[in-house]
PDB file of N, CA and C in Angstrom:
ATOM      1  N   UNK A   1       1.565   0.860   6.730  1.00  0.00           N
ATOM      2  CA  UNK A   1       0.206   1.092   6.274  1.00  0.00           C
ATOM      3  C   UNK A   1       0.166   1.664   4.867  1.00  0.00           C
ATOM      4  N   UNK A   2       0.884   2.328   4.768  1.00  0.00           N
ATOM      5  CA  UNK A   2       1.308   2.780   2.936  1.00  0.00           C
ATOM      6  C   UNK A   2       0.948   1.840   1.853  1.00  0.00           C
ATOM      7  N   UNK A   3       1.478   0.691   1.833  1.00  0.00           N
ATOM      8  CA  UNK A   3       0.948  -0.157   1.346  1.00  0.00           C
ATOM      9  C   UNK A   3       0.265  -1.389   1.943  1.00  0.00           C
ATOM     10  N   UNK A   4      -0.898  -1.165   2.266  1.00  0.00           N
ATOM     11  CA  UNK A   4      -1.711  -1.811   3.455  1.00  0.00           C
ATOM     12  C   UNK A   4      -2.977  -2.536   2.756  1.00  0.00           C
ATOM     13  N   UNK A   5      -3.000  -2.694   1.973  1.00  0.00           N
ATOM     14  CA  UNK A   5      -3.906  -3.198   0.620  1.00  0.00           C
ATOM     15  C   UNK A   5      -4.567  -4.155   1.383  1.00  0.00           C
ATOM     16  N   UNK A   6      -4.775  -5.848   1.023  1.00  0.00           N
ATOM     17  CA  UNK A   6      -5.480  -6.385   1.172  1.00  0.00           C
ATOM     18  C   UNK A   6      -4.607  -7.604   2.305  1.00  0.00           C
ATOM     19  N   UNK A   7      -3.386  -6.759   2.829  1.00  0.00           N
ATOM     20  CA  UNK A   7      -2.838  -7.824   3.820  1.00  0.00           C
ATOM     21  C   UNK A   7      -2.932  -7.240   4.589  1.00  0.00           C
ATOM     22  N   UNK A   8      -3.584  -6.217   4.453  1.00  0.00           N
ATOM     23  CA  UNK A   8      -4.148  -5.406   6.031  1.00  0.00           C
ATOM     24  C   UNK A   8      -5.919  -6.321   6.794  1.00  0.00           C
ATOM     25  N   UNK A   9      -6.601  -6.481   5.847  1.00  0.00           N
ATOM     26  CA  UNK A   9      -7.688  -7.172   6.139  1.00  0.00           C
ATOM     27  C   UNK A   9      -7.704  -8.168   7.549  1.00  0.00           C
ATOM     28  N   UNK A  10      -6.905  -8.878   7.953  1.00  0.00           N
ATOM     29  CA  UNK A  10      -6.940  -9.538   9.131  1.00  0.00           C
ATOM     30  C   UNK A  10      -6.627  -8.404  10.562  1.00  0.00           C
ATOM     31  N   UNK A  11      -6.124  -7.551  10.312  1.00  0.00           N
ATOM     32  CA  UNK A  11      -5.723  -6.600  11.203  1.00  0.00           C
ATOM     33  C   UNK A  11      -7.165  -5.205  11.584  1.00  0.00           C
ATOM     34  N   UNK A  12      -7.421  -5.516  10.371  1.00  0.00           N
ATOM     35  CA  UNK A  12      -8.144  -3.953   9.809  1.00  0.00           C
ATOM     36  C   UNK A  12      -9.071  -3.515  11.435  1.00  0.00           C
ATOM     37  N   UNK A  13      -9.399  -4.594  12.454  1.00  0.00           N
ATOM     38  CA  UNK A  13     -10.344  -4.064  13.593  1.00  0.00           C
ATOM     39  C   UNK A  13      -9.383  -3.238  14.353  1.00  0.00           C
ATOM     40  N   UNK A  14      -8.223  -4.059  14.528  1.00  0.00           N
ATOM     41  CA  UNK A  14      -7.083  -3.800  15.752  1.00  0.00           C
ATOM     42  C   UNK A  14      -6.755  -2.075  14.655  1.00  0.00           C
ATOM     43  N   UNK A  15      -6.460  -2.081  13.722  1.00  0.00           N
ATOM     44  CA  UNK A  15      -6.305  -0.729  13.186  1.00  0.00           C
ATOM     45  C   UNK A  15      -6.979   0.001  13.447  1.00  0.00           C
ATOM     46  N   UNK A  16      -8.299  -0.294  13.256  1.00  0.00           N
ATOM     47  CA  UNK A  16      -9.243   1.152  13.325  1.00  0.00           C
ATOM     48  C   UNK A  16      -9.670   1.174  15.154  1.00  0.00           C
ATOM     49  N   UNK A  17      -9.222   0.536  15.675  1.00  0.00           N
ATOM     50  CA  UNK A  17      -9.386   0.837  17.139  1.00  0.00           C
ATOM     51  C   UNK A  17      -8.052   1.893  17.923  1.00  0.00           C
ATOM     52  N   UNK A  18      -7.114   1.672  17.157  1.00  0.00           N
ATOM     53  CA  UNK A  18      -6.218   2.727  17.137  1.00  0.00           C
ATOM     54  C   UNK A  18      -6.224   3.800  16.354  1.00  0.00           C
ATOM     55  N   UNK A  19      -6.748   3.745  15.277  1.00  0.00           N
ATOM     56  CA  UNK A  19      -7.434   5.354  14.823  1.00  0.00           C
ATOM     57  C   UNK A  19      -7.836   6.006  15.524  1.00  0.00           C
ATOM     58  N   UNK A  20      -9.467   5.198  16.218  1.00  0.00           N
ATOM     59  CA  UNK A  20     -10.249   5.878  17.331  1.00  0.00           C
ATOM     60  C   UNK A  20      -9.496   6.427  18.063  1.00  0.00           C
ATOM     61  N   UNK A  21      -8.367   6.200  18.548  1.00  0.00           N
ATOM     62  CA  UNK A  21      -7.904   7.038  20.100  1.00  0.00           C
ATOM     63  C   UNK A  21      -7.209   8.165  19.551  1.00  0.00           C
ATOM     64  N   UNK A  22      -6.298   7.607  18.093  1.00  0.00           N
ATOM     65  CA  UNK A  22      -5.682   8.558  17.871  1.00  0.00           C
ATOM     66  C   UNK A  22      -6.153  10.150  17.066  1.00  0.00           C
ATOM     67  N   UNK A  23      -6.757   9.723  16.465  1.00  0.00           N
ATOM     68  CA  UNK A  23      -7.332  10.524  15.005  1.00  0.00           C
ATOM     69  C   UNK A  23      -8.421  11.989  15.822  1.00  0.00           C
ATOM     70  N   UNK A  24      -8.810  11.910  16.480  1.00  0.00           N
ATOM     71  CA  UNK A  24      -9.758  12.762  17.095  1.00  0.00           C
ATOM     72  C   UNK A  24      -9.045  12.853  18.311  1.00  0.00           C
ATOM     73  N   UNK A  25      -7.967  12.862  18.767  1.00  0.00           N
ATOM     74  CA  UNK A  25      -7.304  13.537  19.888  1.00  0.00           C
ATOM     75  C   UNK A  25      -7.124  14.651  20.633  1.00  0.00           C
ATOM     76  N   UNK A  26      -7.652  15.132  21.459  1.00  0.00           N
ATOM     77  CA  UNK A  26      -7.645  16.557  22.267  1.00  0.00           C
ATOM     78  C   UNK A  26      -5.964  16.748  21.978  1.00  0.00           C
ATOM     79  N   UNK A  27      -4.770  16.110  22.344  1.00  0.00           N
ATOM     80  CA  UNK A  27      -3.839  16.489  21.953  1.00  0.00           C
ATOM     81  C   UNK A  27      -3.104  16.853  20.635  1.00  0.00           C
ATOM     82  N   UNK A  28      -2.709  18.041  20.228  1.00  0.00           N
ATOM     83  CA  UNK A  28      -2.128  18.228  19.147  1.00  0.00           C
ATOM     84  C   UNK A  28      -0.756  17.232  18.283  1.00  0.00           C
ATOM     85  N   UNK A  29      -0.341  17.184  19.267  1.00  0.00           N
ATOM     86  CA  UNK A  29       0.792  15.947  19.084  1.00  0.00           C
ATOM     87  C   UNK A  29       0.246  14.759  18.817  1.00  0.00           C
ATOM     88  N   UNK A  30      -0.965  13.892  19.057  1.00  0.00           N
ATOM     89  CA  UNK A  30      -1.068  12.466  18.979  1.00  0.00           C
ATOM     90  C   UNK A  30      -2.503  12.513  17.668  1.00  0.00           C
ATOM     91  N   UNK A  31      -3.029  13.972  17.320  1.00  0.00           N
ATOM     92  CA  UNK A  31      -3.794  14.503  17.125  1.00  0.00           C
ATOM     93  C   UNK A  31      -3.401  14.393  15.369  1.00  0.00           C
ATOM     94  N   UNK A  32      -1.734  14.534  15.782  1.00  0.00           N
ATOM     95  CA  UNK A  32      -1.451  15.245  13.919  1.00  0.00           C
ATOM     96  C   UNK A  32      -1.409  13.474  13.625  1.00  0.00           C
ATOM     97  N   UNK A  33      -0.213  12.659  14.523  1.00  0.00           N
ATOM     98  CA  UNK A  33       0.534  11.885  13.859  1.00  0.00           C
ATOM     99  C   UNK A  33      -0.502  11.180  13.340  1.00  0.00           C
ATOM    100  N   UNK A  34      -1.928  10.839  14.274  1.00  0.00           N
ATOM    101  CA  UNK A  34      -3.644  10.458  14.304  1.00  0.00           C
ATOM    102  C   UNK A  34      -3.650  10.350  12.764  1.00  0.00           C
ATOM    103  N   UNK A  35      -4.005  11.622  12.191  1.00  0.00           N
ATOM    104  CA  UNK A  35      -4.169  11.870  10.908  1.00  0.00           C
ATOM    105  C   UNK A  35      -3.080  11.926   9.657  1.00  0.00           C
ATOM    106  N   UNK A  36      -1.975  11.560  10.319  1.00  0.00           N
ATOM    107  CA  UNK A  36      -0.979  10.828   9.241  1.00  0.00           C
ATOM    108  C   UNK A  36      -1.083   9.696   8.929  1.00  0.00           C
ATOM    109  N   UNK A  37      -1.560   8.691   9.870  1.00  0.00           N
ATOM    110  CA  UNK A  37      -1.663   7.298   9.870  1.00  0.00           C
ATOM    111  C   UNK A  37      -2.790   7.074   9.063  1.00  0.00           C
ATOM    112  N   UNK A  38      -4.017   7.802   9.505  1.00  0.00           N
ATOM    113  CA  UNK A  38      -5.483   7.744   8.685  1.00  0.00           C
ATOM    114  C   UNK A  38      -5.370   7.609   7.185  1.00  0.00           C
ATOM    115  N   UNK A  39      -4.469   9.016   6.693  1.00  0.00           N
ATOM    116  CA  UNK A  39      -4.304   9.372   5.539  1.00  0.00           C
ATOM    117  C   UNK A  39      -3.144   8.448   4.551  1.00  0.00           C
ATOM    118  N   UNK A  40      -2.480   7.480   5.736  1.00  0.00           N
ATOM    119  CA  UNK A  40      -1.328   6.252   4.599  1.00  0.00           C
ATOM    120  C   UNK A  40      -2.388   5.273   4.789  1.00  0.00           C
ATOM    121  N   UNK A  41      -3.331   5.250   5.944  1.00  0.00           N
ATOM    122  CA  UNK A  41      -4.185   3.915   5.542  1.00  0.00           C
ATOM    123  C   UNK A  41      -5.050   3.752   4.613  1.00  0.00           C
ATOM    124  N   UNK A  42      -5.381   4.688   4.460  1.00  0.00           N
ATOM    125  CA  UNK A  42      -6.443   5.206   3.021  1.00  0.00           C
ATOM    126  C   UNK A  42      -5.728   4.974   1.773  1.00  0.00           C
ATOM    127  N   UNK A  43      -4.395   5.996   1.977  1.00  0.00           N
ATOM    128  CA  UNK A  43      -3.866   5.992   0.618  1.00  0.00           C
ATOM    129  C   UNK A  43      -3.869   4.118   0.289  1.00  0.00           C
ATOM    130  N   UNK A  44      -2.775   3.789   1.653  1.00  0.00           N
ATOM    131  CA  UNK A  44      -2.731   2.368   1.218  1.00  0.00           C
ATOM    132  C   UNK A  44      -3.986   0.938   0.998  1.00  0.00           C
ATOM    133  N   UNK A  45      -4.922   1.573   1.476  1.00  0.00           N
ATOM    134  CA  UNK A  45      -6.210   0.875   0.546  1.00  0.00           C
ATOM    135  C   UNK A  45      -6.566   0.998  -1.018  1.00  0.00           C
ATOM    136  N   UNK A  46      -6.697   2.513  -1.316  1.00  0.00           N
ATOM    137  CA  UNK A  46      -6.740   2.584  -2.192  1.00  0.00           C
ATOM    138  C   UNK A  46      -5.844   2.895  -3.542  1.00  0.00           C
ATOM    139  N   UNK A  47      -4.892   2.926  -3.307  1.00  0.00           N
ATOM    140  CA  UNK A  47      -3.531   3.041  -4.704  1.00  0.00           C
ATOM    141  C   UNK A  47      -3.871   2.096  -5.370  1.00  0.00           C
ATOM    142  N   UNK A  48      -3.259   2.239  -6.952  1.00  0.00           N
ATOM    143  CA  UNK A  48      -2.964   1.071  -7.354  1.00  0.00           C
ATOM    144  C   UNK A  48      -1.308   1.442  -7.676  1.00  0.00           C
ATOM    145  N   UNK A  49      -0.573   0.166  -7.342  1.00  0.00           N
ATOM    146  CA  UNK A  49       0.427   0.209  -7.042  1.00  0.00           C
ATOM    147  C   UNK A  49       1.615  -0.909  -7.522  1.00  0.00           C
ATOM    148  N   UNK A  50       2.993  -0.782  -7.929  1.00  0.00           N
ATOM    149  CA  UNK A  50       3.455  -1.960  -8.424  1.00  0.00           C
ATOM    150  C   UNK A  50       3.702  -2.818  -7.640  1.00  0.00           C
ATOM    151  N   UNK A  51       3.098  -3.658  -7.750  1.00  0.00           N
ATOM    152  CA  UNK A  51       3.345  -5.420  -7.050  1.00  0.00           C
ATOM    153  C   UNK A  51       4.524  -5.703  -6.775  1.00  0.00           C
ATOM    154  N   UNK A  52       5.407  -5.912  -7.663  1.00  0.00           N
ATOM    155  CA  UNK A  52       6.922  -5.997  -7.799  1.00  0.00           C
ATOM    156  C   UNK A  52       7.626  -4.755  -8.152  1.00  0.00           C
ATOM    157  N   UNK A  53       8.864  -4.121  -7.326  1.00  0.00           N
ATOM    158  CA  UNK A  53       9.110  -2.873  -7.745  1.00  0.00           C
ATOM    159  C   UNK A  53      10.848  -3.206  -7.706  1.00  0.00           C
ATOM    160  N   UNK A  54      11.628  -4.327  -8.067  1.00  0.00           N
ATOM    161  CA  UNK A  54      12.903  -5.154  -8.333  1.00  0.00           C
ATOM    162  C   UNK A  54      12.874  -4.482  -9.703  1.00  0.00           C
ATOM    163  N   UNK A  55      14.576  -4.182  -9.829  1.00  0.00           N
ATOM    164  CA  UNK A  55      15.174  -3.157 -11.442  1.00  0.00           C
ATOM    165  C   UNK A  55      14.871  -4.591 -12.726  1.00  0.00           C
ATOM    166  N   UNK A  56      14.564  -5.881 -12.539  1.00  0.00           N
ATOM    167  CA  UNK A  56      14.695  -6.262 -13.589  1.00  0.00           C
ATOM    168  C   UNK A  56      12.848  -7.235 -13.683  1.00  0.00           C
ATOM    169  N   UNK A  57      12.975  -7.829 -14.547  1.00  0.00           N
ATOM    170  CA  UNK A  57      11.575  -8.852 -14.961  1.00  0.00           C
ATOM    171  C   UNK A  57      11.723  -9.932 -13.924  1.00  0.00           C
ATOM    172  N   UNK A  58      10.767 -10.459 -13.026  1.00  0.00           N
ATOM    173  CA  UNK A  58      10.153 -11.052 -12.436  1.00  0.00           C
ATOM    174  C   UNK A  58      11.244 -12.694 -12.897  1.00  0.00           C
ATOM    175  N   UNK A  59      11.222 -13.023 -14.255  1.00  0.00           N
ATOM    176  CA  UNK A  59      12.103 -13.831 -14.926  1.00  0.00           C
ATOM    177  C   UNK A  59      13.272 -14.126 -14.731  1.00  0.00           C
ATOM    178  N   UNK A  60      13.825 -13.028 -14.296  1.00  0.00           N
ATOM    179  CA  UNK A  60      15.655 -12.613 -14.092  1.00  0.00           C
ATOM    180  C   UNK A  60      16.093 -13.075 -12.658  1.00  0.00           C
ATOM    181  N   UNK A  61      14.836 -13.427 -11.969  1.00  0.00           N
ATOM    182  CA  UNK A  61      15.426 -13.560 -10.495  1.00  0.00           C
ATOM    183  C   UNK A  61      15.172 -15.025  -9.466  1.00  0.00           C
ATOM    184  N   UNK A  62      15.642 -15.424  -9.316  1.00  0.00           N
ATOM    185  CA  UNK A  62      15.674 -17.106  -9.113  1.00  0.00           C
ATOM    186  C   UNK A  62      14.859 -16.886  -7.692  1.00  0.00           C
ATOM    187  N   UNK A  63      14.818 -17.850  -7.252  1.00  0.00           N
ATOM    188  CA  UNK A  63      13.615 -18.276  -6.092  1.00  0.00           C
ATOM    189  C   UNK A  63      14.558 -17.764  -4.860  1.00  0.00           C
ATOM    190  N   UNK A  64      15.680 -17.851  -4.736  1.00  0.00           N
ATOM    191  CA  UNK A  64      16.010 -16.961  -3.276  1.00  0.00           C
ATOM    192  C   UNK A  64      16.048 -15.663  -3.430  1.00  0.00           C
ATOM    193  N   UNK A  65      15.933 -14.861  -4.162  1.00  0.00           N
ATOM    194  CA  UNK A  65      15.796 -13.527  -4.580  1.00  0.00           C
ATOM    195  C   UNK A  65      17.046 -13.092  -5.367  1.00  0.00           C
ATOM    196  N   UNK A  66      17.772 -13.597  -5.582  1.00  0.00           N
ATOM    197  CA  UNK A  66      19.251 -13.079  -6.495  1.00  0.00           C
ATOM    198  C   UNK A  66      18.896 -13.405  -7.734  1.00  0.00           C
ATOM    199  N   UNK A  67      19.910 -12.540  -8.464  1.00  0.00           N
ATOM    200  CA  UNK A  67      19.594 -12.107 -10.112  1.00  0.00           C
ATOM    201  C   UNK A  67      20.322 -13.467 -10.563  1.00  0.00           C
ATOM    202  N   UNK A  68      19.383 -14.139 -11.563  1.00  0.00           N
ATOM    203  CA  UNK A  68      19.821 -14.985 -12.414  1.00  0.00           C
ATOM    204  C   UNK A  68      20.707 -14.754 -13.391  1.00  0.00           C
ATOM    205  N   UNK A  69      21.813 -15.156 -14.239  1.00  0.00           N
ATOM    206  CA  UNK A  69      22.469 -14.978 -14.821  1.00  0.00           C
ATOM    207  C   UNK A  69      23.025 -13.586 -14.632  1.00  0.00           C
ATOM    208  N   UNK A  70      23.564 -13.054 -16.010  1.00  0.00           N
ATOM    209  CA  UNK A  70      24.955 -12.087 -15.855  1.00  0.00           C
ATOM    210  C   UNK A  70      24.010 -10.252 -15.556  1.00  0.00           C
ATOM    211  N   UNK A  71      23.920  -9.586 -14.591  1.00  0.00           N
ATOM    212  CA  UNK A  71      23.714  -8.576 -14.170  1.00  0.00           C
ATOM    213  C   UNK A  71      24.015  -7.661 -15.309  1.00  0.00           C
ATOM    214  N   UNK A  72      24.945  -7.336 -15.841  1.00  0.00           N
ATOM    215  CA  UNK A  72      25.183  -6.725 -16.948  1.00  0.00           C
ATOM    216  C   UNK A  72      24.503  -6.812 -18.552  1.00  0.00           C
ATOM    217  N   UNK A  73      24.416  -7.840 -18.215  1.00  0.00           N
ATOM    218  CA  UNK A  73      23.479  -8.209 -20.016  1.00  0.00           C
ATOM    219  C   UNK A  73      22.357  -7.776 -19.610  1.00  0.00           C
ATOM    220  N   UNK A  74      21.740  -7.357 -18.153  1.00  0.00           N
ATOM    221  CA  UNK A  74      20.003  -6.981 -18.433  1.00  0.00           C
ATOM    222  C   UNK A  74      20.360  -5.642 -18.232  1.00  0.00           C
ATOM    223  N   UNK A  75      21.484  -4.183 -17.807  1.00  0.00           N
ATOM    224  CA  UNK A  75      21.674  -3.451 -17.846  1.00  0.00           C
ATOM    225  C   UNK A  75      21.429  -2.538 -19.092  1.00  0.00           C
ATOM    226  N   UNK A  76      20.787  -1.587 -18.915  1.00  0.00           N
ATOM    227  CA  UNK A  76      20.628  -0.647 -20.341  1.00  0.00           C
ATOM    228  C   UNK A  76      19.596  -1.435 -21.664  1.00  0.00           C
ATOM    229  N   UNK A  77      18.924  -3.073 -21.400  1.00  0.00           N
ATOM    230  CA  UNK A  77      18.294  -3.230 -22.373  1.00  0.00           C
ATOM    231  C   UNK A  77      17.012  -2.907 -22.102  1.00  0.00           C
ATOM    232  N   UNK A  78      16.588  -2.329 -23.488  1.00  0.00           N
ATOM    233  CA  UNK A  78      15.119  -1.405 -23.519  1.00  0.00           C
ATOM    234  C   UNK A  78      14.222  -2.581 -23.684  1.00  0.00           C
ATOM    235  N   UNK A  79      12.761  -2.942 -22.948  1.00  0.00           N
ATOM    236  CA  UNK A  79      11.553  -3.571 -23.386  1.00  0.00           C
ATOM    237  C   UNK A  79      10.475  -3.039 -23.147  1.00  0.00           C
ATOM    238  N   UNK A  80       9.812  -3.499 -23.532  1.00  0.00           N
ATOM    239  CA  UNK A  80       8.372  -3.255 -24.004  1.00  0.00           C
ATOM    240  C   UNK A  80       7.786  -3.480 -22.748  1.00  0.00           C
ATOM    241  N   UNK A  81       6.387  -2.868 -22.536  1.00  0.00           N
ATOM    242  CA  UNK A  81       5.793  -3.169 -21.277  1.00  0.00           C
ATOM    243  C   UNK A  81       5.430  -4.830 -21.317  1.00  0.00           C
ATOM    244  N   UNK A  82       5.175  -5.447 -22.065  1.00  0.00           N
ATOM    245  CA  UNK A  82       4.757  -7.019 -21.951  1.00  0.00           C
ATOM    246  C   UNK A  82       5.755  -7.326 -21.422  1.00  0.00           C
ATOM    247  N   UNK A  83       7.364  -7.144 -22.021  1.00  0.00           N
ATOM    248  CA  UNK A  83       8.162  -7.961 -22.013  1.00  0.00           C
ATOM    249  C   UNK A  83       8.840  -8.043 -20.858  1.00  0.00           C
ATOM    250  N   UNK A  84       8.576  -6.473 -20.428  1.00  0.00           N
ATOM    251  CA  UNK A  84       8.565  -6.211 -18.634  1.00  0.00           C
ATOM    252  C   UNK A  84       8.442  -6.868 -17.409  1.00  0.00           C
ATOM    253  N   UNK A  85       7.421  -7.406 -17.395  1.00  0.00           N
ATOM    254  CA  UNK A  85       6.292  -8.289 -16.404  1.00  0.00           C
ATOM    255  C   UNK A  85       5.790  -7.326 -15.510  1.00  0.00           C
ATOM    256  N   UNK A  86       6.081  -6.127 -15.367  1.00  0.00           N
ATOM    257  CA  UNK A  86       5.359  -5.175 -14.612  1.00  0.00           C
ATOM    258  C   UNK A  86       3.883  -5.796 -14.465  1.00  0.00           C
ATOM    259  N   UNK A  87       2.964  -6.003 -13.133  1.00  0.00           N
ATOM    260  CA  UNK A  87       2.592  -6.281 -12.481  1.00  0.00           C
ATOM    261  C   UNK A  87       1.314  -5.158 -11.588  1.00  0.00           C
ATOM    262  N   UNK A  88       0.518  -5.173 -11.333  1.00  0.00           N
ATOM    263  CA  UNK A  88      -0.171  -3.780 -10.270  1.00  0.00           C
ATOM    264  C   UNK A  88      -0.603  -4.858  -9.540  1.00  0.00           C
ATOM    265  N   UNK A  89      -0.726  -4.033  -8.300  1.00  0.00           N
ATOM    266  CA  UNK A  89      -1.992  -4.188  -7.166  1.00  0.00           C
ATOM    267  C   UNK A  89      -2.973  -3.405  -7.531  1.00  0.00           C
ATOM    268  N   UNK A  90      -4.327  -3.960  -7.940  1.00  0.00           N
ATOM    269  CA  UNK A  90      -5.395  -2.970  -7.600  1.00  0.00           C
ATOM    270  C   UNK A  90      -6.175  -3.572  -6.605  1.00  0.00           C
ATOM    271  N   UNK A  91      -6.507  -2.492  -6.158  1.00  0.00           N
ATOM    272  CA  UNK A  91      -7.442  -2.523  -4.743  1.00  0.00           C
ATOM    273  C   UNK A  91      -8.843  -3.070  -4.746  1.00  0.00           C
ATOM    274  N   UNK A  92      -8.840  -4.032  -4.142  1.00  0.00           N
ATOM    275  CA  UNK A  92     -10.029  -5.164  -4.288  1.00  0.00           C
ATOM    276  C   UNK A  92     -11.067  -4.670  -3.560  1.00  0.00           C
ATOM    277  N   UNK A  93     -12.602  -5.126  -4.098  1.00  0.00           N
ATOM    278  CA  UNK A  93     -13.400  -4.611  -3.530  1.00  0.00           C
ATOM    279  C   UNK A  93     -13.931  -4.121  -2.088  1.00  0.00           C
ATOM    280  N   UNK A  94     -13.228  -5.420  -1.674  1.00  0.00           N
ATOM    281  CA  UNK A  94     -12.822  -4.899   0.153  1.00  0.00           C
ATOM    282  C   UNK A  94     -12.345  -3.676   0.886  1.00  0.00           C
ATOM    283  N   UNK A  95     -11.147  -3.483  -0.038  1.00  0.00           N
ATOM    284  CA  UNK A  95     -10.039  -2.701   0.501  1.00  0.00           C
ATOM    285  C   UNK A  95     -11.129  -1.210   0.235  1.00  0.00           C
ATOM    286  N   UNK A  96     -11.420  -1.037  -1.169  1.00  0.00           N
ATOM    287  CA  UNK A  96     -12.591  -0.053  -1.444  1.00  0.00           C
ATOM    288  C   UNK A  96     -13.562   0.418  -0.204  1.00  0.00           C
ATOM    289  N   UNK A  97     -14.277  -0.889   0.152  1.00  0.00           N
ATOM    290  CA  UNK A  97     -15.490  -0.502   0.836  1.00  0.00           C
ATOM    291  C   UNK A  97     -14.636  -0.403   2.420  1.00  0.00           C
ATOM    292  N   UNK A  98     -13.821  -1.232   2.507  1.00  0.00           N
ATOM    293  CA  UNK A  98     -12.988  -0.463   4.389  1.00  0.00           C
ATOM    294  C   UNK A  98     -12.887   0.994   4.377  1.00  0.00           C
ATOM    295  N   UNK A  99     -11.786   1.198   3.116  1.00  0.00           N
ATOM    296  CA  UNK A  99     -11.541   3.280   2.685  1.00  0.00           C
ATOM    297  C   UNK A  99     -13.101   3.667   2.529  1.00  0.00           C
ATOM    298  N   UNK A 100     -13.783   3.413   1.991  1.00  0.00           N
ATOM    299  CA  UNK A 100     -15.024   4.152   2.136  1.00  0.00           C
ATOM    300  C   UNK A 100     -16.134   4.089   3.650  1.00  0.00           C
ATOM    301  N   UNK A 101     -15.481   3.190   4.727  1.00  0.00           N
ATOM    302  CA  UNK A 101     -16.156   3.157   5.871  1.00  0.00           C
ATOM    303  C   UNK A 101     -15.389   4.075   6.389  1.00  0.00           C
ATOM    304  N   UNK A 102     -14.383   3.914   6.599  1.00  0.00           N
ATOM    305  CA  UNK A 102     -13.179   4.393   7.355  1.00  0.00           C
ATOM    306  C   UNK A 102     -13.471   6.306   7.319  1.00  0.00           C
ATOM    307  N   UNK A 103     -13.206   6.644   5.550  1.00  0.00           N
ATOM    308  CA  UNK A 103     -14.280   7.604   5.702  1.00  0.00           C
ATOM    309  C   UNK A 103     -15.062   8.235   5.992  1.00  0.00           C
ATOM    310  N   UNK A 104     -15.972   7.790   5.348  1.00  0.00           N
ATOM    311  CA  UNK A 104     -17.387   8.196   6.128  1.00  0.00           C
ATOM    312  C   UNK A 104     -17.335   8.437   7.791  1.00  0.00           C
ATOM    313  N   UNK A 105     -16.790   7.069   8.344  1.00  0.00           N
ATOM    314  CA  UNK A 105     -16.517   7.182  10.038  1.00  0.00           C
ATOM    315  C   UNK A 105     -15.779   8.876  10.344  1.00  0.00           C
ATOM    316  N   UNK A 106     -14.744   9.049   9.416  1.00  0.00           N
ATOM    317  CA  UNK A 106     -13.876  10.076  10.419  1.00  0.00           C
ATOM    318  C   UNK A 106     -14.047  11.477  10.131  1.00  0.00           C
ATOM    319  N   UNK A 107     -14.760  11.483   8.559  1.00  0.00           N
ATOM    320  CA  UNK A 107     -15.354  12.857   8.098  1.00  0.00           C
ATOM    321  C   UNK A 107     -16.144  13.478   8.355  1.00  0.00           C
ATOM    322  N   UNK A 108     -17.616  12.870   9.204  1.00  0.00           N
ATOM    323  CA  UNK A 108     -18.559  13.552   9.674  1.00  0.00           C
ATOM    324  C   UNK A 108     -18.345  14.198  10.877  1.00  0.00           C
ATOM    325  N   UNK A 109     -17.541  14.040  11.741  1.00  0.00           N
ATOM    326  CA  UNK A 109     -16.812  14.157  13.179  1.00  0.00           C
ATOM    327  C   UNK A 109     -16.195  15.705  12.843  1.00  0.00           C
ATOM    328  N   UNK A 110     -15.065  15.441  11.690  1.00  0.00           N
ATOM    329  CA  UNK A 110     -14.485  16.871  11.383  1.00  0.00           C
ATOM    330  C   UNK A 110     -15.269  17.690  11.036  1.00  0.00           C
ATOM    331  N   UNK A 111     -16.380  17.420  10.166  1.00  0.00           N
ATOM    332  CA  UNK A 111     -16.934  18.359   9.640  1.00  0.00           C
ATOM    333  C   UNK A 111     -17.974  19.196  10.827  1.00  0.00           C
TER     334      UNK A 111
END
């Protein structure tokens, strides 16, 4: 759920039906982990976060996932953020308005 962004969306009912049991729990034990889960599903709606998080450029790495050419020649060379391909997830309007239901749902209860 950490990073639960927008490939959470097909799931997101079956999730928050397990919130419900968990998150507001008379038990202390199912009570905490409840609100650990709440708090990575949130986070993971709303972060923005790197897409690709591999040591080299998006470029360097061939279609089965292994490093193209010599491992050592991309070692220690400095680039520029363009030259990078660094990449984000930002959190699409969806993911926004679920964390802001989700919210609203579990904050008025505590309060």
């Amino acid at each position: 759920l950490r990073r639960a962004g927008p490939a959470s969306a097909p799931h997101a009912a079956r999730i928050e039906q397990v919130l419900d049991l968990v998150v507001m729990h008379e038990d202390k034990k199912y009570f905490k982990q409840g609100q650990k889960t709440l708090r990575k599903y949130i986070k993971g709606l709303v972060d923005v976060t790197i897409a690709d998080n591999r040591s080299l450029p998006p470029s360097r790495w061939g279609d089965n996932g292994v490093i193209s050419g010599d491992f050592l020649e991309a070692c220690g060379v400095r680039q520029t953020p363009d030259e990078s391909g660094v990449a984000f997830r930002i959190p699409s309007a969806d993911c926004l308005a679920r964390a802001r239901k989700i919210i609203e749902r579990y904050s008025a209860p505590a309060l």
